[in-house]
PDB file of N, CA and C in Angstrom:
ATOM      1  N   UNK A   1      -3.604   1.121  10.259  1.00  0.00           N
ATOM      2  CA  UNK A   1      -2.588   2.131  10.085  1.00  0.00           C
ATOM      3  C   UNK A   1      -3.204   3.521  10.239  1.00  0.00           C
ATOM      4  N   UNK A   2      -4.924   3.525   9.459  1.00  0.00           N
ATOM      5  CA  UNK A   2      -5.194   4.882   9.689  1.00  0.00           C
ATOM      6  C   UNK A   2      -6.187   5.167   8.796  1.00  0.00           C
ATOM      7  N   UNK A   3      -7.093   6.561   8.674  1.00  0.00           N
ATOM      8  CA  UNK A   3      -7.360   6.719   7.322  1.00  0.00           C
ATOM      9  C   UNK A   3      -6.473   7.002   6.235  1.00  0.00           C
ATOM     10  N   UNK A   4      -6.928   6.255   5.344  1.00  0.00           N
ATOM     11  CA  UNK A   4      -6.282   6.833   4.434  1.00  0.00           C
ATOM     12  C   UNK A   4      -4.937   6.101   3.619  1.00  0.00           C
ATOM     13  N   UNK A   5      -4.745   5.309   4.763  1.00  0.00           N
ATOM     14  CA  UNK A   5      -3.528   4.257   4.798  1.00  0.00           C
ATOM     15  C   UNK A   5      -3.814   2.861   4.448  1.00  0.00           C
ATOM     16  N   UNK A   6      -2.407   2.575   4.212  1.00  0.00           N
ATOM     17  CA  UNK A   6      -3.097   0.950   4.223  1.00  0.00           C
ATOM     18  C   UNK A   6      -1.361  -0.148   4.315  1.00  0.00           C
ATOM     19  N   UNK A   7      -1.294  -1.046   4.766  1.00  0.00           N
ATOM     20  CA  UNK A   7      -0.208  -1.671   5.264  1.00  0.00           C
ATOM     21  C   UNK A   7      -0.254  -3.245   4.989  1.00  0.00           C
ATOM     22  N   UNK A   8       0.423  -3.607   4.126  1.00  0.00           N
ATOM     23  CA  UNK A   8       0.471  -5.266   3.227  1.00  0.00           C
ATOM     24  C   UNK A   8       1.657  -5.699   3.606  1.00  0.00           C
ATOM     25  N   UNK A   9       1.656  -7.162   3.932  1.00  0.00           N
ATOM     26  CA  UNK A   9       2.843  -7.943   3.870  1.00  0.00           C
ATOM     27  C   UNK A   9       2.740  -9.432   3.247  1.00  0.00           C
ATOM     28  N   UNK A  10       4.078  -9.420   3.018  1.00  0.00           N
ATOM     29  CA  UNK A  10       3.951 -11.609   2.830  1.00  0.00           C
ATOM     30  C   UNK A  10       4.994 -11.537   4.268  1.00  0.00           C
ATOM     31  N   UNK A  11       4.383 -12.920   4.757  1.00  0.00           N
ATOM     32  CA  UNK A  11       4.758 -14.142   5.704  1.00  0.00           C
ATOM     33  C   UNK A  11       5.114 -15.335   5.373  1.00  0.00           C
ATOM     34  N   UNK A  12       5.487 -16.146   5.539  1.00  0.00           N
ATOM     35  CA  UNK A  12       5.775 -17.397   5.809  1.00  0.00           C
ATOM     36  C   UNK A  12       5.732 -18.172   7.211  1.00  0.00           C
ATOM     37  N   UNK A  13       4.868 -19.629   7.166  1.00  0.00           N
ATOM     38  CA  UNK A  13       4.769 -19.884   8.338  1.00  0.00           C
ATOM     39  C   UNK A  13       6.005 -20.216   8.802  1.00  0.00           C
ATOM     40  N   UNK A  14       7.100 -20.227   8.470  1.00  0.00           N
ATOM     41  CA  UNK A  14       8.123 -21.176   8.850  1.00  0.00           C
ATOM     42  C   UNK A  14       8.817 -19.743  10.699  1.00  0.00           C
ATOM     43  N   UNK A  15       8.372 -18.703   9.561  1.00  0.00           N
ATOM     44  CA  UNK A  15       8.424 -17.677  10.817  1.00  0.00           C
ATOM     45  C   UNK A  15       7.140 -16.845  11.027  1.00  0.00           C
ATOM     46  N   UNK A  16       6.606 -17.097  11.976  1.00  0.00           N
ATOM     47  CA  UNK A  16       4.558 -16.690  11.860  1.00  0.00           C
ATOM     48  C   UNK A  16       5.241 -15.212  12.732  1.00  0.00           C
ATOM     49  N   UNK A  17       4.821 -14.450  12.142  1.00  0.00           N
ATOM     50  CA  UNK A  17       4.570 -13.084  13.139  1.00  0.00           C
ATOM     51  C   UNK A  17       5.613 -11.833  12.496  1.00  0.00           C
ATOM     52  N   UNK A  18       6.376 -12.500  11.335  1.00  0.00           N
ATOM     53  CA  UNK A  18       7.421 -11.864  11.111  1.00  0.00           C
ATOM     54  C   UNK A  18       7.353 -11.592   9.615  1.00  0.00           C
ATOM     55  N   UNK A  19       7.200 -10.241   9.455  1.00  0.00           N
ATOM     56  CA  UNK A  19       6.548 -10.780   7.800  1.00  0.00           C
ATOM     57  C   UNK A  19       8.058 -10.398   6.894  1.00  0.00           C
ATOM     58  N   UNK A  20       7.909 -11.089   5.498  1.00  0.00           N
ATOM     59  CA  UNK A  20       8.930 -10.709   4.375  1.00  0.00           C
ATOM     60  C   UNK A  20       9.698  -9.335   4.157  1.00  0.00           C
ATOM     61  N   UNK A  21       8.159  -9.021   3.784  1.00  0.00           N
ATOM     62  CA  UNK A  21       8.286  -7.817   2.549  1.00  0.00           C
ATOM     63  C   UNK A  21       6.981  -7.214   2.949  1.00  0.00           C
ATOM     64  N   UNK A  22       7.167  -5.721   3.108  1.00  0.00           N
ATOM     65  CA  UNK A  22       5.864  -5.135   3.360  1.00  0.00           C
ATOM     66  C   UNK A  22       5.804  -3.686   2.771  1.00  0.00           C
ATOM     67  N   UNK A  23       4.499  -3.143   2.629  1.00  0.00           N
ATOM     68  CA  UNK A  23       4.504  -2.086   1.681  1.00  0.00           C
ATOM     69  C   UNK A  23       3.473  -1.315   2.322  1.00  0.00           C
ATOM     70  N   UNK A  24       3.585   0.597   2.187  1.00  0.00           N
ATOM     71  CA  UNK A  24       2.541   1.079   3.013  1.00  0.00           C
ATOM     72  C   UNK A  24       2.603   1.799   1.550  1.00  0.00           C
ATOM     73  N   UNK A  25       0.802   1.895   1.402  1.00  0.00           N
ATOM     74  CA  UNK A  25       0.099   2.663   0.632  1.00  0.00           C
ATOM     75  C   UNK A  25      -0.425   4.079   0.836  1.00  0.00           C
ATOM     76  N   UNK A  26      -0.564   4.732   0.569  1.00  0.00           N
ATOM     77  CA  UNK A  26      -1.313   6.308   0.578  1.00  0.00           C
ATOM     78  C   UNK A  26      -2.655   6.223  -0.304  1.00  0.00           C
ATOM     79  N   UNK A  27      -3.743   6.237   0.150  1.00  0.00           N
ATOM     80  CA  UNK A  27      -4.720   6.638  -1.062  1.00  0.00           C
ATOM     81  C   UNK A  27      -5.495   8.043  -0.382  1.00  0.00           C
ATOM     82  N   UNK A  28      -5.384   8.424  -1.893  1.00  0.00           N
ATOM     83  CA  UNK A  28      -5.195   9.999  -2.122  1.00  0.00           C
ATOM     84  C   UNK A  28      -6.519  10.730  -3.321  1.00  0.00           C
ATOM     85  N   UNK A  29      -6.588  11.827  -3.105  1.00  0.00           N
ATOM     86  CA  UNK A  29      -7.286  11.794  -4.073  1.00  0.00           C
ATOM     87  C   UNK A  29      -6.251  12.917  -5.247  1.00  0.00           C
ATOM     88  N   UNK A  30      -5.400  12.939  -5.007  1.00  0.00           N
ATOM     89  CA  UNK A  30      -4.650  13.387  -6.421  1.00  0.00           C
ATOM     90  C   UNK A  30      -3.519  12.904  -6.454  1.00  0.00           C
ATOM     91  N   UNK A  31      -2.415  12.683  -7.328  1.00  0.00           N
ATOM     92  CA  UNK A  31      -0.716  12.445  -7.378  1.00  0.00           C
ATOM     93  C   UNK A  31      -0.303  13.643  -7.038  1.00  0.00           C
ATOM     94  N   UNK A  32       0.268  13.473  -5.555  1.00  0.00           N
ATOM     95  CA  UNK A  32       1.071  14.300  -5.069  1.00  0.00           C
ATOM     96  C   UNK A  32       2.420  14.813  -6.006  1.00  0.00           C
ATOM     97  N   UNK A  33       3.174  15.728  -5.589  1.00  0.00           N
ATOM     98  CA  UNK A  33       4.035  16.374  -6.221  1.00  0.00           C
ATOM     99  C   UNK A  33       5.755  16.680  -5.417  1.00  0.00           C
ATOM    100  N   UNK A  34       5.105  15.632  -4.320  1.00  0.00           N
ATOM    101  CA  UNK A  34       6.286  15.650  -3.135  1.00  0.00           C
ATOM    102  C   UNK A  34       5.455  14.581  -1.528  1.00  0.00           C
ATOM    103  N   UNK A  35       6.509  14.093  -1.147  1.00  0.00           N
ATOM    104  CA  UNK A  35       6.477  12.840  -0.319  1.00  0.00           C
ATOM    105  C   UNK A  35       5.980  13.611   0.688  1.00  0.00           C
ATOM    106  N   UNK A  36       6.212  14.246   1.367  1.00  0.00           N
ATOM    107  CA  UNK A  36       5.717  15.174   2.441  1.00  0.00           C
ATOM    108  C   UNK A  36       3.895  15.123   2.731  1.00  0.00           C
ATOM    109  N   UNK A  37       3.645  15.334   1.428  1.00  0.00           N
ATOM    110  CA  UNK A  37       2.390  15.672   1.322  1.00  0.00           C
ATOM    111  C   UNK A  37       1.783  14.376   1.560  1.00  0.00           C
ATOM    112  N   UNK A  38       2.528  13.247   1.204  1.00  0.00           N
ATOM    113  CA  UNK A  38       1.616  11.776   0.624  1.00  0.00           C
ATOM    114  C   UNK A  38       1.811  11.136   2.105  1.00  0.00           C
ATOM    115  N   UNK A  39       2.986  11.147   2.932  1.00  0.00           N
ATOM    116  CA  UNK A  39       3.138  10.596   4.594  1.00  0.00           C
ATOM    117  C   UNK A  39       2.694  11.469   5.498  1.00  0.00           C
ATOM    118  N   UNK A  40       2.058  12.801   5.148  1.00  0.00           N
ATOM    119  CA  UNK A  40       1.579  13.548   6.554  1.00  0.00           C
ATOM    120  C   UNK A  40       0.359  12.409   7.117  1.00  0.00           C
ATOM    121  N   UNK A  41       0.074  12.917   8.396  1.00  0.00           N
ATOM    122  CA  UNK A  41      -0.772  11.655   9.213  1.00  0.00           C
ATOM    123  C   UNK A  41      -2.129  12.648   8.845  1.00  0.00           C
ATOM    124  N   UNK A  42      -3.020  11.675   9.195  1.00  0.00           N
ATOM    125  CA  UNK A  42      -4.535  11.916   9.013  1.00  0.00           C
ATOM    126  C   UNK A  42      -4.887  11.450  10.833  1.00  0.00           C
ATOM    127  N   UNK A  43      -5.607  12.945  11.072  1.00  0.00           N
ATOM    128  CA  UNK A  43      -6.305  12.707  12.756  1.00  0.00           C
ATOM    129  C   UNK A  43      -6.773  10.799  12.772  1.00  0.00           C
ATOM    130  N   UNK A  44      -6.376  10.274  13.978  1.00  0.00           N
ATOM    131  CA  UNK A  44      -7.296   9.034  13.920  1.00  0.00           C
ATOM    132  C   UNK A  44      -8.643   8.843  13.597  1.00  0.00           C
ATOM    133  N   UNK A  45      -9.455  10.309  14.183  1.00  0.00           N
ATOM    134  CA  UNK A  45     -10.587  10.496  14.491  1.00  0.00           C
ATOM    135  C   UNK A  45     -11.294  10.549  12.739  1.00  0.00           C
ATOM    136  N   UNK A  46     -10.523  10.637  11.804  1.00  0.00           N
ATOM    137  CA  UNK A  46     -10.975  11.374  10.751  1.00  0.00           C
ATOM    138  C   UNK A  46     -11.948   9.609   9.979  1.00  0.00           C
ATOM    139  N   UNK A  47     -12.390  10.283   9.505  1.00  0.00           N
ATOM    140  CA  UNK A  47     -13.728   8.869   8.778  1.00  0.00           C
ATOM    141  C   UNK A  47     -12.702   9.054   7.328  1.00  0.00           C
ATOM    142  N   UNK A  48     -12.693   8.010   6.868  1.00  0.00           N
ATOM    143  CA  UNK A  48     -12.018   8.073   5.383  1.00  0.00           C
ATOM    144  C   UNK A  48     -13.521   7.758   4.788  1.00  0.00           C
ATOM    145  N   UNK A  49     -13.615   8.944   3.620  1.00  0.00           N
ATOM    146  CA  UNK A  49     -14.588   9.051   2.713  1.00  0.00           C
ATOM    147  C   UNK A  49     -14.038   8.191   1.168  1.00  0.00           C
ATOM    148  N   UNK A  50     -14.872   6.911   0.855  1.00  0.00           N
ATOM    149  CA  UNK A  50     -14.208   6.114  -0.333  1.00  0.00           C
ATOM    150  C   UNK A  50     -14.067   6.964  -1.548  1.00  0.00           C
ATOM    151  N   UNK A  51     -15.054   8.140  -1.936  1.00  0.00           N
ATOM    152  CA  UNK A  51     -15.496   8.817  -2.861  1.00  0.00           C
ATOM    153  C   UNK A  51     -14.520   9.427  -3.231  1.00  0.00           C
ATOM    154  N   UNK A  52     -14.049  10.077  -1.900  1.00  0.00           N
ATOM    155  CA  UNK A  52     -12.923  10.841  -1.950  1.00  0.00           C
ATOM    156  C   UNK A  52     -11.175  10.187  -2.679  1.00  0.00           C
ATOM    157  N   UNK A  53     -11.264   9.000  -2.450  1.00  0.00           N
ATOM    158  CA  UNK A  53     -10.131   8.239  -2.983  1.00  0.00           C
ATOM    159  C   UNK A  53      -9.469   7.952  -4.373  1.00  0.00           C
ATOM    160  N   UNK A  54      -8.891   8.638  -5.281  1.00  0.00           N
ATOM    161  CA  UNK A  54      -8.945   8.058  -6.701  1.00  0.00           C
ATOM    162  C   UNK A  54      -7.743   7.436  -6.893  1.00  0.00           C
ATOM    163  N   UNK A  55      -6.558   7.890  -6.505  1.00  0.00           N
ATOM    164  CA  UNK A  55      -5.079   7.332  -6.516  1.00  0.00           C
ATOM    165  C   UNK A  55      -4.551   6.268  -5.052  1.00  0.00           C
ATOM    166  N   UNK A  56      -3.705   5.365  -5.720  1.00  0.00           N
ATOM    167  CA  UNK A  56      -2.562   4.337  -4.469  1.00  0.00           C
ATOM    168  C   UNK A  56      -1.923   4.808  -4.619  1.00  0.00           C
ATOM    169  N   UNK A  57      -1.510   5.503  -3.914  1.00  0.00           N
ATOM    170  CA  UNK A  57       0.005   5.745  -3.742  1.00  0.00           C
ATOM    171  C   UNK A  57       1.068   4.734  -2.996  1.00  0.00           C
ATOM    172  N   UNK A  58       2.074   4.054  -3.631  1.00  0.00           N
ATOM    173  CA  UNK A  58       2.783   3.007  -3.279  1.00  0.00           C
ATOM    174  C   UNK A  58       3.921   3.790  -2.597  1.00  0.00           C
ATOM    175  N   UNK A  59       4.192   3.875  -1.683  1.00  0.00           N
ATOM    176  CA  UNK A  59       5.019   4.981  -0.846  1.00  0.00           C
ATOM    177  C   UNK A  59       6.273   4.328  -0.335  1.00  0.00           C
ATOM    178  N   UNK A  60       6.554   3.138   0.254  1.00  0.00           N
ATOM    179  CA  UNK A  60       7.254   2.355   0.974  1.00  0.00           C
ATOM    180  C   UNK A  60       7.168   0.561   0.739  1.00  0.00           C
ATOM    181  N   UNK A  61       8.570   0.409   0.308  1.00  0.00           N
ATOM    182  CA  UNK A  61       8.075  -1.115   0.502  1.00  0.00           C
ATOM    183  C   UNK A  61       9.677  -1.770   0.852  1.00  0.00           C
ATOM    184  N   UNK A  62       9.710  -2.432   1.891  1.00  0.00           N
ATOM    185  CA  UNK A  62      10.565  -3.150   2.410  1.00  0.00           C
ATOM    186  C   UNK A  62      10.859  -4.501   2.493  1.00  0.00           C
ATOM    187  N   UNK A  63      11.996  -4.650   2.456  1.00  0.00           N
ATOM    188  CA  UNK A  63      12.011  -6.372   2.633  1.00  0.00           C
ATOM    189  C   UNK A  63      12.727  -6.706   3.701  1.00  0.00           C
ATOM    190  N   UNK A  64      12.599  -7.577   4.509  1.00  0.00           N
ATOM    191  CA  UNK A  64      13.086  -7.999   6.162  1.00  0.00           C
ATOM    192  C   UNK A  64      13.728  -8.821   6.261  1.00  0.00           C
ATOM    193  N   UNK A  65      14.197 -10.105   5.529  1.00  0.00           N
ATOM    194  CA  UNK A  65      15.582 -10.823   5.320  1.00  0.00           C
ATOM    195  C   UNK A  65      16.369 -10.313   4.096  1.00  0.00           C
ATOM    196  N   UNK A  66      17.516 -10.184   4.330  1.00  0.00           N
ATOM    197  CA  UNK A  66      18.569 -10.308   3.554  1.00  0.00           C
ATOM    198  C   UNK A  66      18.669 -11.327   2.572  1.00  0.00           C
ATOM    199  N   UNK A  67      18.514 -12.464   3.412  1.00  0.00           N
ATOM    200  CA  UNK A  67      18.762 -13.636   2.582  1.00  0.00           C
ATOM    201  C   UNK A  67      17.934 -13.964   0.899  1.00  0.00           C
ATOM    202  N   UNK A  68      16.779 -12.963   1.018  1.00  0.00           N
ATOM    203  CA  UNK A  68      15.467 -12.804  -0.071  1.00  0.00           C
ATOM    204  C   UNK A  68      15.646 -12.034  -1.112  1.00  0.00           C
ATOM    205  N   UNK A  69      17.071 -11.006  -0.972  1.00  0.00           N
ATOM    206  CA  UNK A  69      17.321 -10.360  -2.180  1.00  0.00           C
ATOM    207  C   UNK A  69      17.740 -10.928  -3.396  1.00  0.00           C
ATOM    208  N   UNK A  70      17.057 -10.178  -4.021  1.00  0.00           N
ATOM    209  CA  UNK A  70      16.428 -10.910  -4.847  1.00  0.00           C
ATOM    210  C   UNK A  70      15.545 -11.775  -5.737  1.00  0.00           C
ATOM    211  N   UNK A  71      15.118 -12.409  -4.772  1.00  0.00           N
ATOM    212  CA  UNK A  71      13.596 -12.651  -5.085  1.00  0.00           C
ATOM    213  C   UNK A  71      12.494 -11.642  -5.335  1.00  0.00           C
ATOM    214  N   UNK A  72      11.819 -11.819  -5.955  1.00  0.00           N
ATOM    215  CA  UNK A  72      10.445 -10.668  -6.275  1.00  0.00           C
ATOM    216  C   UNK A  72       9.392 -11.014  -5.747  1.00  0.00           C
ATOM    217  N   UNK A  73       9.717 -11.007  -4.411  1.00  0.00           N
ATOM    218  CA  UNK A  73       8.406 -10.918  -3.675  1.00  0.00           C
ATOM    219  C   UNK A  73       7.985  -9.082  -3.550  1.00  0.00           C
ATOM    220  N   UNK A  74       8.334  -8.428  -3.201  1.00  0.00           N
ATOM    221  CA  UNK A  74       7.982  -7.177  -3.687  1.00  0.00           C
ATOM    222  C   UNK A  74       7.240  -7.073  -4.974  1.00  0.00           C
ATOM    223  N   UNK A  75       7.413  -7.602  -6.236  1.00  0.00           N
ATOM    224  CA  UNK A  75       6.719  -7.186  -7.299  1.00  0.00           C
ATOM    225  C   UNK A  75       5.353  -8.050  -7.102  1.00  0.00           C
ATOM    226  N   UNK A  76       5.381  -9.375  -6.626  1.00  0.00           N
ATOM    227  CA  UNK A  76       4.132 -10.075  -6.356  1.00  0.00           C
ATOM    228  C   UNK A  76       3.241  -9.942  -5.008  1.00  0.00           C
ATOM    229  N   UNK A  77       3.949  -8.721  -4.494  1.00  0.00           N
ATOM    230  CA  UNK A  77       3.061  -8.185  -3.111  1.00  0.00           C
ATOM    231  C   UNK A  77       2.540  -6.801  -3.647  1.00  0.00           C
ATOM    232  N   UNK A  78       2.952  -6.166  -5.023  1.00  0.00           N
ATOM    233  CA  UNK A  78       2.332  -5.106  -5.328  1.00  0.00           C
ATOM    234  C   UNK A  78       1.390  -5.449  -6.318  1.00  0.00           C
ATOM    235  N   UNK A  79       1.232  -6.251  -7.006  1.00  0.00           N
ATOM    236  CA  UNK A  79       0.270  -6.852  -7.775  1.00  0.00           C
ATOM    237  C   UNK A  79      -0.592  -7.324  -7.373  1.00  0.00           C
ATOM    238  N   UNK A  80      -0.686  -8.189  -5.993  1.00  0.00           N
ATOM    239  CA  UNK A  80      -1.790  -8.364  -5.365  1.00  0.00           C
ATOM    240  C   UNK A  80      -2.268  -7.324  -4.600  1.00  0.00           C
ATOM    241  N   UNK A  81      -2.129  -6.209  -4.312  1.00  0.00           N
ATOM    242  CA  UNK A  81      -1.967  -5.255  -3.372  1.00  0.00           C
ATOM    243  C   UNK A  81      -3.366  -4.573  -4.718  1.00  0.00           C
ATOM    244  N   UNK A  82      -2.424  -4.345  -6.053  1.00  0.00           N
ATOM    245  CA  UNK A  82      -3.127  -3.645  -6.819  1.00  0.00           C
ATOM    246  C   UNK A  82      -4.786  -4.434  -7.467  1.00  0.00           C
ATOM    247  N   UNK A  83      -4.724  -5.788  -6.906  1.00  0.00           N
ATOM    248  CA  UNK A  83      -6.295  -5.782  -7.724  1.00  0.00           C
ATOM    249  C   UNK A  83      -7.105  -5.659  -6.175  1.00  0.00           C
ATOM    250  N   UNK A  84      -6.505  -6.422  -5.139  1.00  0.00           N
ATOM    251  CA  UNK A  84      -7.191  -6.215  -3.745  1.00  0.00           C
ATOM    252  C   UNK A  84      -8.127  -4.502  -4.042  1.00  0.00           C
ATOM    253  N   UNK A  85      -7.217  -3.227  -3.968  1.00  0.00           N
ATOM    254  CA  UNK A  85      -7.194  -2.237  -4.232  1.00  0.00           C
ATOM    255  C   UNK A  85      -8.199  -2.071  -4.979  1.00  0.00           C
ATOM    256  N   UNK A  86      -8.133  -2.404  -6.215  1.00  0.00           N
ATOM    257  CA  UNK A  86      -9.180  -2.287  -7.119  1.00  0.00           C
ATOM    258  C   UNK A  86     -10.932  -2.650  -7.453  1.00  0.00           C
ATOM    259  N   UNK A  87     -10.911  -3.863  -6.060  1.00  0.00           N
ATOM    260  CA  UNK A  87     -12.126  -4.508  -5.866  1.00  0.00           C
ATOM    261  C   UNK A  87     -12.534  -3.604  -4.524  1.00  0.00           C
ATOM    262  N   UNK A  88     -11.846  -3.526  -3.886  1.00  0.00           N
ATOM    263  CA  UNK A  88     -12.231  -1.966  -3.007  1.00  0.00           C
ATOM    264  C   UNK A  88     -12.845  -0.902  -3.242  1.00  0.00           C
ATOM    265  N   UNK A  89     -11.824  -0.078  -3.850  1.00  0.00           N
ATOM    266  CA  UNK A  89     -12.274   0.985  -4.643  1.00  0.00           C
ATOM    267  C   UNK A  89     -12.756   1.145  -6.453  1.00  0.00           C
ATOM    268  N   UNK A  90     -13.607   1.498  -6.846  1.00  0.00           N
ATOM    269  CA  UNK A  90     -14.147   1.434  -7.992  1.00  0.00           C
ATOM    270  C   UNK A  90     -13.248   2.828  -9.044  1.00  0.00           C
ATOM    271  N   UNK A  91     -12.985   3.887  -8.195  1.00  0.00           N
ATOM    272  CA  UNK A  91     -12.194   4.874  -8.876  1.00  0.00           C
ATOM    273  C   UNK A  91     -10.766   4.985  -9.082  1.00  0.00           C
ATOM    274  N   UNK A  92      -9.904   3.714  -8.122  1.00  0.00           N
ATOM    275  CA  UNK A  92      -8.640   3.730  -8.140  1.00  0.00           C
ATOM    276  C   UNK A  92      -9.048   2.137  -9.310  1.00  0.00           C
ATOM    277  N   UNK A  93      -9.490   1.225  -9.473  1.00  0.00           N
ATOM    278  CA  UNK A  93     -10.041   0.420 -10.694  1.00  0.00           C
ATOM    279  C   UNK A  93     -10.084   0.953 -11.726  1.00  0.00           C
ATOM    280  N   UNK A  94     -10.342   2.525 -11.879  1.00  0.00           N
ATOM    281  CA  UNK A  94     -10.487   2.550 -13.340  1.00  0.00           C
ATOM    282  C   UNK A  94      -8.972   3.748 -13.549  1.00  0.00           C
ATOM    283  N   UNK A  95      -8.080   3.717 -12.704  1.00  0.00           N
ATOM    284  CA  UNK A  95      -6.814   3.818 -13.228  1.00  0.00           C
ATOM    285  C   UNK A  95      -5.818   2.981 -13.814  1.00  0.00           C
ATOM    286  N   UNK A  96      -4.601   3.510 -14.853  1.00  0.00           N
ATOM    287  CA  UNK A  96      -4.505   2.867 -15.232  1.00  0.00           C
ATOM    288  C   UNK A  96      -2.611   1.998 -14.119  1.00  0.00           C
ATOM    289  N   UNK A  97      -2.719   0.763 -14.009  1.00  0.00           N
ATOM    290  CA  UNK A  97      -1.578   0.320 -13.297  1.00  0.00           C
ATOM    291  C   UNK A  97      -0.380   0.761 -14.200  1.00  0.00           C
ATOM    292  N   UNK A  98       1.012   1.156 -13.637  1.00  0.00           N
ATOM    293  CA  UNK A  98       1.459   1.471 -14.193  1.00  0.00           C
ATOM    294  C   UNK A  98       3.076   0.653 -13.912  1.00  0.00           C
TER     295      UNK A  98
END
């Protein structure tokens, strides 16, 4: 997706290529104060510095059948999203999930 970004889904094989529910992250190094700030793009060219990273920002999360509302696959794609996250980064780990 980019620096800085990051892009999760669930699938099912029953349809391979087509995912559920998907969610784009922002990691940031502060809690923004407006969306603007948290979706501007980062040059491709730019190196993402980990140091620099302390916040996820959970920005977007969608679901792609109809038929799934309802189900909480969204809440069990942000929970895995959040320890993945956390074994990554050591400074967004010692925030607290909320």
């Amino acid at each position: 997706v980019g620096p800085y970004r990051r892009c999760y889904f669930f699938s099912h094989c029953s349809t391979p290529g087509e995912p559920l529910v998907v969610l784009h992250v922002a990691l940031t190094g502060d809690i923004s104060s407006n969306i603007q700030a948290i979706v501007k793009e980062h040059p491709p060219s730019e190196t993402e510095e980990k140091n620099k990273i302390t916040a996820a920002i959970f920005y977007s999360i969608s679901l792609t059948q109809q038929g799934l509302q309802g189900v909480e696959l969204g809440t069990f794609l942000i929970k895995r999203v959040v320890k993945e996250l956390q074994m990554e980064s050591r400074s967004v780990a010692q925030a607290e999930v909320q």
